[in-house]
Protein backbone atom coordinates (compact mmCIF):
# COMPACT_ATOMS: atom_id res chain seq x y z
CA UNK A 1 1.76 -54.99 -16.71
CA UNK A 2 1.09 -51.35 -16.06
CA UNK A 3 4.45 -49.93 -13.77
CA UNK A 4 3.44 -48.25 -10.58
CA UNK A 5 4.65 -44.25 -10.29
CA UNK A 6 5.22 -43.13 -7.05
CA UNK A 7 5.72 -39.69 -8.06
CA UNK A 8 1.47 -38.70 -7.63
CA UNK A 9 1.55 -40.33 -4.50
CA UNK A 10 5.29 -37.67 -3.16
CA UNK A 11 3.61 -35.05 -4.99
CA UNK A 12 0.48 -35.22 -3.16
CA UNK A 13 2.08 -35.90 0.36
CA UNK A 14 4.07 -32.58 -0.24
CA UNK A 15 1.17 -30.56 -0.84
CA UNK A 16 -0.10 -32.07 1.99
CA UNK A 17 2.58 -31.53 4.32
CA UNK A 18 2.88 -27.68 2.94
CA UNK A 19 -0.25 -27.16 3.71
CA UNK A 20 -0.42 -28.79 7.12
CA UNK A 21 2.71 -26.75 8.28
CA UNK A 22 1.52 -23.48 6.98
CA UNK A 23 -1.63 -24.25 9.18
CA UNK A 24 0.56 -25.39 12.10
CA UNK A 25 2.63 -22.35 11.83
CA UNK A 26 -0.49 -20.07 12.03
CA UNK A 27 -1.86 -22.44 14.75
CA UNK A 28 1.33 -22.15 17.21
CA UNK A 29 1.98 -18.43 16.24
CA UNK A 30 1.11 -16.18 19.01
CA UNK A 31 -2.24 -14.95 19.27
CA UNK A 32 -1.61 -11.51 17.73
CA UNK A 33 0.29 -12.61 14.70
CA UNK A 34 -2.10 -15.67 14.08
CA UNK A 35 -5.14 -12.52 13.52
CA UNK A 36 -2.83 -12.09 10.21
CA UNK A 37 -4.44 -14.85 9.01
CA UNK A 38 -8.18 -16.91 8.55
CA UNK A 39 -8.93 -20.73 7.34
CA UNK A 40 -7.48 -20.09 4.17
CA UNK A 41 -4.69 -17.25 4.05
CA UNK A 42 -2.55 -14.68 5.34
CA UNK A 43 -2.58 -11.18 4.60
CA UNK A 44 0.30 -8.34 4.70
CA UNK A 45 0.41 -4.35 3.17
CA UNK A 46 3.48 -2.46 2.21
CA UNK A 47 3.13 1.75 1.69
CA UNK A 48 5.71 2.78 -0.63
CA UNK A 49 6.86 6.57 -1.85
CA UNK A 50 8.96 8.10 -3.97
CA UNK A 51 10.74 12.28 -4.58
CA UNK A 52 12.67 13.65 -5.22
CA UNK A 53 15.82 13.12 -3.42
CA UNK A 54 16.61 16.03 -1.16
CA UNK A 55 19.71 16.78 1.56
CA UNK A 56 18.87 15.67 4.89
CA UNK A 57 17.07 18.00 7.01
CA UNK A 58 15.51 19.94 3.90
CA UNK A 59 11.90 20.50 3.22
CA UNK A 60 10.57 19.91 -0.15
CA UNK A 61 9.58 22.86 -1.94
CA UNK A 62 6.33 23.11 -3.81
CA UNK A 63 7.73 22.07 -7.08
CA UNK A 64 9.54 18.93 -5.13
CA UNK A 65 5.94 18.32 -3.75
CA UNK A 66 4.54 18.57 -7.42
CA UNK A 67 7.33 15.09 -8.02
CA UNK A 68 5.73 13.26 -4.88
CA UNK A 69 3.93 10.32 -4.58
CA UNK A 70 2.36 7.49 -2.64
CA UNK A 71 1.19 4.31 -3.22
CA UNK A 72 0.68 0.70 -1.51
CA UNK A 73 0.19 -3.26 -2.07
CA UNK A 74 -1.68 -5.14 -0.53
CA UNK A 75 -1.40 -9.43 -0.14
CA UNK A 76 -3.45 -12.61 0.58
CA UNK A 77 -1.35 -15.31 0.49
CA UNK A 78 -3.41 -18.52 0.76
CA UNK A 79 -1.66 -21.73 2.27
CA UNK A 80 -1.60 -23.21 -0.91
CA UNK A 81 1.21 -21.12 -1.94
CA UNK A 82 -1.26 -18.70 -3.88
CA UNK A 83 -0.82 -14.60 -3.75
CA UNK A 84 -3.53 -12.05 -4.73
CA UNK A 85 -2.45 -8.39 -4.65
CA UNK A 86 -4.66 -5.14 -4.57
CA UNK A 87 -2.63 -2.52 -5.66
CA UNK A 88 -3.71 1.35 -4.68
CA UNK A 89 -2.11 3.53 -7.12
CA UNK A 90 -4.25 6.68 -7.83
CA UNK A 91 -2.69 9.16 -10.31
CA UNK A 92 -4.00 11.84 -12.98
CA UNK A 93 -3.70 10.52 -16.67
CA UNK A 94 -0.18 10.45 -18.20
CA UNK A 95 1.27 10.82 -14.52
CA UNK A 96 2.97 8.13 -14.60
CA UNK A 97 5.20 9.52 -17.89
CA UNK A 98 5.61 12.96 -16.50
CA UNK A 99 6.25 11.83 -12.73
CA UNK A 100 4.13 14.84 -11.75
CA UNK A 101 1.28 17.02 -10.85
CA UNK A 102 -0.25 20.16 -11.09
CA UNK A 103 -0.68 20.71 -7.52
CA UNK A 104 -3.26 24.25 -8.29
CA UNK A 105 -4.44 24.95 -12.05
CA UNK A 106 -5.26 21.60 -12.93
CA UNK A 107 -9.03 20.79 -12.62
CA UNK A 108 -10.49 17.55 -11.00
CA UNK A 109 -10.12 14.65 -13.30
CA UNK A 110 -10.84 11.07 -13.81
CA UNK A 111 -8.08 9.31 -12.02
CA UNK A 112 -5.72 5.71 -12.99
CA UNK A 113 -5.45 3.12 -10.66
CA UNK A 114 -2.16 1.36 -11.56
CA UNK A 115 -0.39 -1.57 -10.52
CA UNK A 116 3.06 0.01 -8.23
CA UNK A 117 5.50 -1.30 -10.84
CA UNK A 118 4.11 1.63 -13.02
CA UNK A 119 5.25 3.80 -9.93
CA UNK A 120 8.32 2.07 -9.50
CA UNK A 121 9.28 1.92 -13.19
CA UNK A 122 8.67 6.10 -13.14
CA UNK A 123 10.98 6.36 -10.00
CA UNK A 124 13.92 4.51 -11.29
CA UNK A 125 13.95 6.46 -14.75
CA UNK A 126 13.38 10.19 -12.77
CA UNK A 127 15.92 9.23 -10.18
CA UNK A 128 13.65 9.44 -7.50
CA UNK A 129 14.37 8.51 -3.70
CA UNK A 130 11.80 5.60 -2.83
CA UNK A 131 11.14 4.50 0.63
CA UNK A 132 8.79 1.28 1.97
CA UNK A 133 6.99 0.74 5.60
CA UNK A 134 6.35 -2.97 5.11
CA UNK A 135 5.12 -5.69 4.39
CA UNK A 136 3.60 -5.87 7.60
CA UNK A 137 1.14 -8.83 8.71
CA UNK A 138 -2.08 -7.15 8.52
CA UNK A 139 -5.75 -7.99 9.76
CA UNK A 140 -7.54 -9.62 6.99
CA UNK A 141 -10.17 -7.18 7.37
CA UNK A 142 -8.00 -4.51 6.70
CA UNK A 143 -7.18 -6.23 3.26
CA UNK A 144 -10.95 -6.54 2.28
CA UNK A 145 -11.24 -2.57 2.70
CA UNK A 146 -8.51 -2.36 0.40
CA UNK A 147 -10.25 -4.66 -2.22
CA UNK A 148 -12.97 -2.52 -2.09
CA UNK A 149 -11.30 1.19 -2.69
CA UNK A 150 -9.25 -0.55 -5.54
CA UNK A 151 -12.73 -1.43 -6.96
CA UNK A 152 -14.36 1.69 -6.48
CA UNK A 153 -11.48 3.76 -7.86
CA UNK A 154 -11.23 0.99 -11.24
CA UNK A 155 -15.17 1.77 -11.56
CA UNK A 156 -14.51 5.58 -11.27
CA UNK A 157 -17.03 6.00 -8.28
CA UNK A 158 -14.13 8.54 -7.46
CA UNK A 159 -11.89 11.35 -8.85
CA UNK A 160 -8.28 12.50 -8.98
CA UNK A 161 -7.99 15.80 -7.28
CA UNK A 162 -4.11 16.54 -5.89
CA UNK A 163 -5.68 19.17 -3.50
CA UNK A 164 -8.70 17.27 -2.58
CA UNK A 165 -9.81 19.46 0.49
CA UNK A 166 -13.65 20.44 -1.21
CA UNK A 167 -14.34 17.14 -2.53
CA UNK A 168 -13.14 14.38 0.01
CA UNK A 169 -16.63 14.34 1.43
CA UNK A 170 -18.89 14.45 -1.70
CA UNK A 171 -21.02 11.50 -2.87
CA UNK A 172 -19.32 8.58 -4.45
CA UNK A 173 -20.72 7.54 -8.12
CA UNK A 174 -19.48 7.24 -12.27
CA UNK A 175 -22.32 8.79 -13.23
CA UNK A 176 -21.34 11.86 -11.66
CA UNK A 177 -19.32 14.64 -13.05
CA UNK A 178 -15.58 14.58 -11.81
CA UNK A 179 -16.70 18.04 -10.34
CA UNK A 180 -19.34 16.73 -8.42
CA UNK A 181 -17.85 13.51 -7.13
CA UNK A 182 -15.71 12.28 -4.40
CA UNK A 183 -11.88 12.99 -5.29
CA UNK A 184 -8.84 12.04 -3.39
CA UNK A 185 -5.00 12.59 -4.12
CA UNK A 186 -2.78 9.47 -4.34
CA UNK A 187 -2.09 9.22 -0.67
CA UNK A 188 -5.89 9.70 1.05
CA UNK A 189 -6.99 7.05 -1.61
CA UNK A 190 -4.57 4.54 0.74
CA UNK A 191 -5.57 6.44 4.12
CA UNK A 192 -9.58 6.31 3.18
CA UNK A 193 -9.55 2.71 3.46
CA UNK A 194 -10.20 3.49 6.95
CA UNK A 195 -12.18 6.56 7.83
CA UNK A 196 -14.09 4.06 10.41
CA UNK A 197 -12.17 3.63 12.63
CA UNK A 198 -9.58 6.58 13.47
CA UNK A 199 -11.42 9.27 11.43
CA UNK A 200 -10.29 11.02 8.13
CA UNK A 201 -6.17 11.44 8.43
CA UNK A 202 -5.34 14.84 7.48
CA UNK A 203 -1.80 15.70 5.46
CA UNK A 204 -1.93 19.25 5.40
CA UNK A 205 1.04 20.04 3.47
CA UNK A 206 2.98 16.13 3.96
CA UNK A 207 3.85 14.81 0.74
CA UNK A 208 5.61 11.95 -0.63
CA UNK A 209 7.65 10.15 2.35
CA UNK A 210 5.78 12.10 5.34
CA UNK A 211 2.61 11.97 3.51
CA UNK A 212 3.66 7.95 3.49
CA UNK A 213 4.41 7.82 7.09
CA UNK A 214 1.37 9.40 8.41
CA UNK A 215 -0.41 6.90 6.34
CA UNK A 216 1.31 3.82 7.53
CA UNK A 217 0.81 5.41 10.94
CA UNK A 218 -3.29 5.57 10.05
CA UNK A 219 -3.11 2.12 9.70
CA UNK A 220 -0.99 1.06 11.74
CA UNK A 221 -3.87 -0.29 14.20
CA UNK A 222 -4.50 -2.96 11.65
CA UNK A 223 -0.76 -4.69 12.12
CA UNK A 224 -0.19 -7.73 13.79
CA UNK A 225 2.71 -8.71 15.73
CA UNK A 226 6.20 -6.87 15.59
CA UNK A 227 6.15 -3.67 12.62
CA UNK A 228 8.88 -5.62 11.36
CA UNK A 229 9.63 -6.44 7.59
CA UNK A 230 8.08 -9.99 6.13
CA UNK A 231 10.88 -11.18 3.99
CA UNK A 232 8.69 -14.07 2.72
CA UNK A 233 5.37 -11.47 2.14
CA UNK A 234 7.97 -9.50 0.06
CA UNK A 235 9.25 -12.14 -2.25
CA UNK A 236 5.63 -13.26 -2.61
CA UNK A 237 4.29 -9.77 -3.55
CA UNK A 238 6.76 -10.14 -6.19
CA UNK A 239 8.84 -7.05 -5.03
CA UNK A 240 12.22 -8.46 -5.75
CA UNK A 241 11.22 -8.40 -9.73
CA UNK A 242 11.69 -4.98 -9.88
CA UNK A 243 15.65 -3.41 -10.31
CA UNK A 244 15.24 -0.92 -7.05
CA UNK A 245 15.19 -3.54 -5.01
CA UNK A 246 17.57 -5.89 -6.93
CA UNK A 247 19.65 -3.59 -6.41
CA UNK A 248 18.34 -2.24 -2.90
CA UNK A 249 18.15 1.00 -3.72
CA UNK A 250 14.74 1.12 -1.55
CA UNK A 251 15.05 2.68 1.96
CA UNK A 252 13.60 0.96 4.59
CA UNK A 253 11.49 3.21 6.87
CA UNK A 254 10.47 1.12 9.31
CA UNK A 255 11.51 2.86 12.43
CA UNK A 256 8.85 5.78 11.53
CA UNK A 257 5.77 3.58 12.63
CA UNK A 258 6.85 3.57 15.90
CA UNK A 259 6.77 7.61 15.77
CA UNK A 260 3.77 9.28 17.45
CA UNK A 261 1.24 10.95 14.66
CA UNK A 262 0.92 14.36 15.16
CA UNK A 263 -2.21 15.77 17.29
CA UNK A 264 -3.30 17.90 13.59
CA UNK A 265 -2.84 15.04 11.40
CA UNK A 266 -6.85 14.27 12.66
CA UNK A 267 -9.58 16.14 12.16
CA UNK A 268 -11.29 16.48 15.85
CA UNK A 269 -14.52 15.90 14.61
CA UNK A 270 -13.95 12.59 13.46
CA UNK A 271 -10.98 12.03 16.16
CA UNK A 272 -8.67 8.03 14.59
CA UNK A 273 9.58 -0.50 6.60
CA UNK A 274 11.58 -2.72 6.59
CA UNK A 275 14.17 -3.78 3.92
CA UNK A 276 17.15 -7.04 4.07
CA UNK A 277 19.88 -5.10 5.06
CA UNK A 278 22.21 -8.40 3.68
């Protein structure tokens, strides 16, 4: 006689119970931190940067702003215990070797969207100071814009320009020359998600953690519930993987969101961190 198992029957009662409590979490949350989340998922963004490191109080230079950079994840994390990321990590080719840019001779060029361990793995070996404004519970909307600029920028429907002043306006499209097509530096290709909304952010001359700031500050309309870090969103977005934050050698950032963004960061024609500290 064939002996009865009991172990399909726990296994599917677990993933049954999972799933019910992840619902029942979302369903008793408050009503702002439940808009993290639809039927199927929850959704979350962290903005990293990285330069080099620099006394407190002192400006970067322009060769310090040549070693600056800015980049971002972005999560769905269905109930089922499944995470997608969209990563936005626009450099020039071979970047991510050198850890730099040619902020004035170099000519627009096509650009590499990398994954942020690429940024993070350049960081650690240059010695670079990295800082992170999330994960924050985002609107899933917010996530879906992402999606699409990571598509657009893997298809090439726009350039790498570091000063991207001229060509942050001109038509999208691969079958244009880099000259002729939309460009953005690393940190507008995060901002740009959402030009809707609040307008084109302008940088001036921000760079790598204030560059970072104001762009976590763009978005921060999209956050749900406290601008607090999402211990869970950050062991699901696989964070912990990577040595910096093994050894938390990350800064957390998190009290900049709460900072005003300055009147010129917007163009008027268009007017619109957290880290374990144990």
């Amino acid at each position: 006689m064939r002996r009865f198992s009991l172990r399909p029957v726990l296994a599917a009662v677990l993933i049954t119970v999972f799933a019910s409590s992840a619902r029942a979490a979302v369903a008793t949350a408050s009503a702002s931190e439940s808009d993290a989340c639809d039927a199927n998922a929850c959704y979350y963004m962290a903005i990293f940067s990285s330069q080099v490191p620099l006394p407190a109080g002192q400006e970067p230079d322009l060769l310090d702003m040549s070693k600056s950079h800015s980049f971002a994840r972005f999560m769905k994390w269905s109930f089922d215990g499944a995470a997608e990321v969209v990563d936005i990590n626009w450099i020039p080719p071979a970047s991510h070797l050198s850890g730099e840019v040619d902020l004035f001779d170099s000519p627009t060029v096509e650009g590499e969207n990398q994954d942020i361990f690429s940024a993070l793995d350049t960081a650690q070996r240059l010695g670079r100071a990295v800082s992170i404004w999330g994960p924050y519970a985002i609107r899933p909307e917010l996530y879906g814009r992402a999606l699409n600029q990571r598509d657009r920028l893997l298809r090439h429907d726009i350039a790498y320009d570091a000063i991207d002043l001229l060509q942050r306006h001109s038509p999208l499209g691969a079958s244009r020359a880099p000259a002729d097509r939309k460009a953005l530096n690393c940190f507008h290709a995060i901002s740009d998600i959402d030009t809707v909304s609040s307008g084109y952010l302008k940088t001036y001359t921000a760079n790598g953690e204030a560059a970072s700031r104001l762009v976590a500050q763009h978005l921060k309309r999209w956050i749900v519930g406290p601008a607090q870090f999402q211990v869970n969103a950050a062991w699901r977005m696989g964070l912990y993987q990577h040595p910096l934050f093994q050894w938390r050698l990350i800064t957390d950032r998190s009290a900049d969101l709460a900072a005003p963004v300055p009147a010129l960061s917007y163009d008027p024609v268009y007017s619109w961190e957290n880290m374990p500290t144990d």
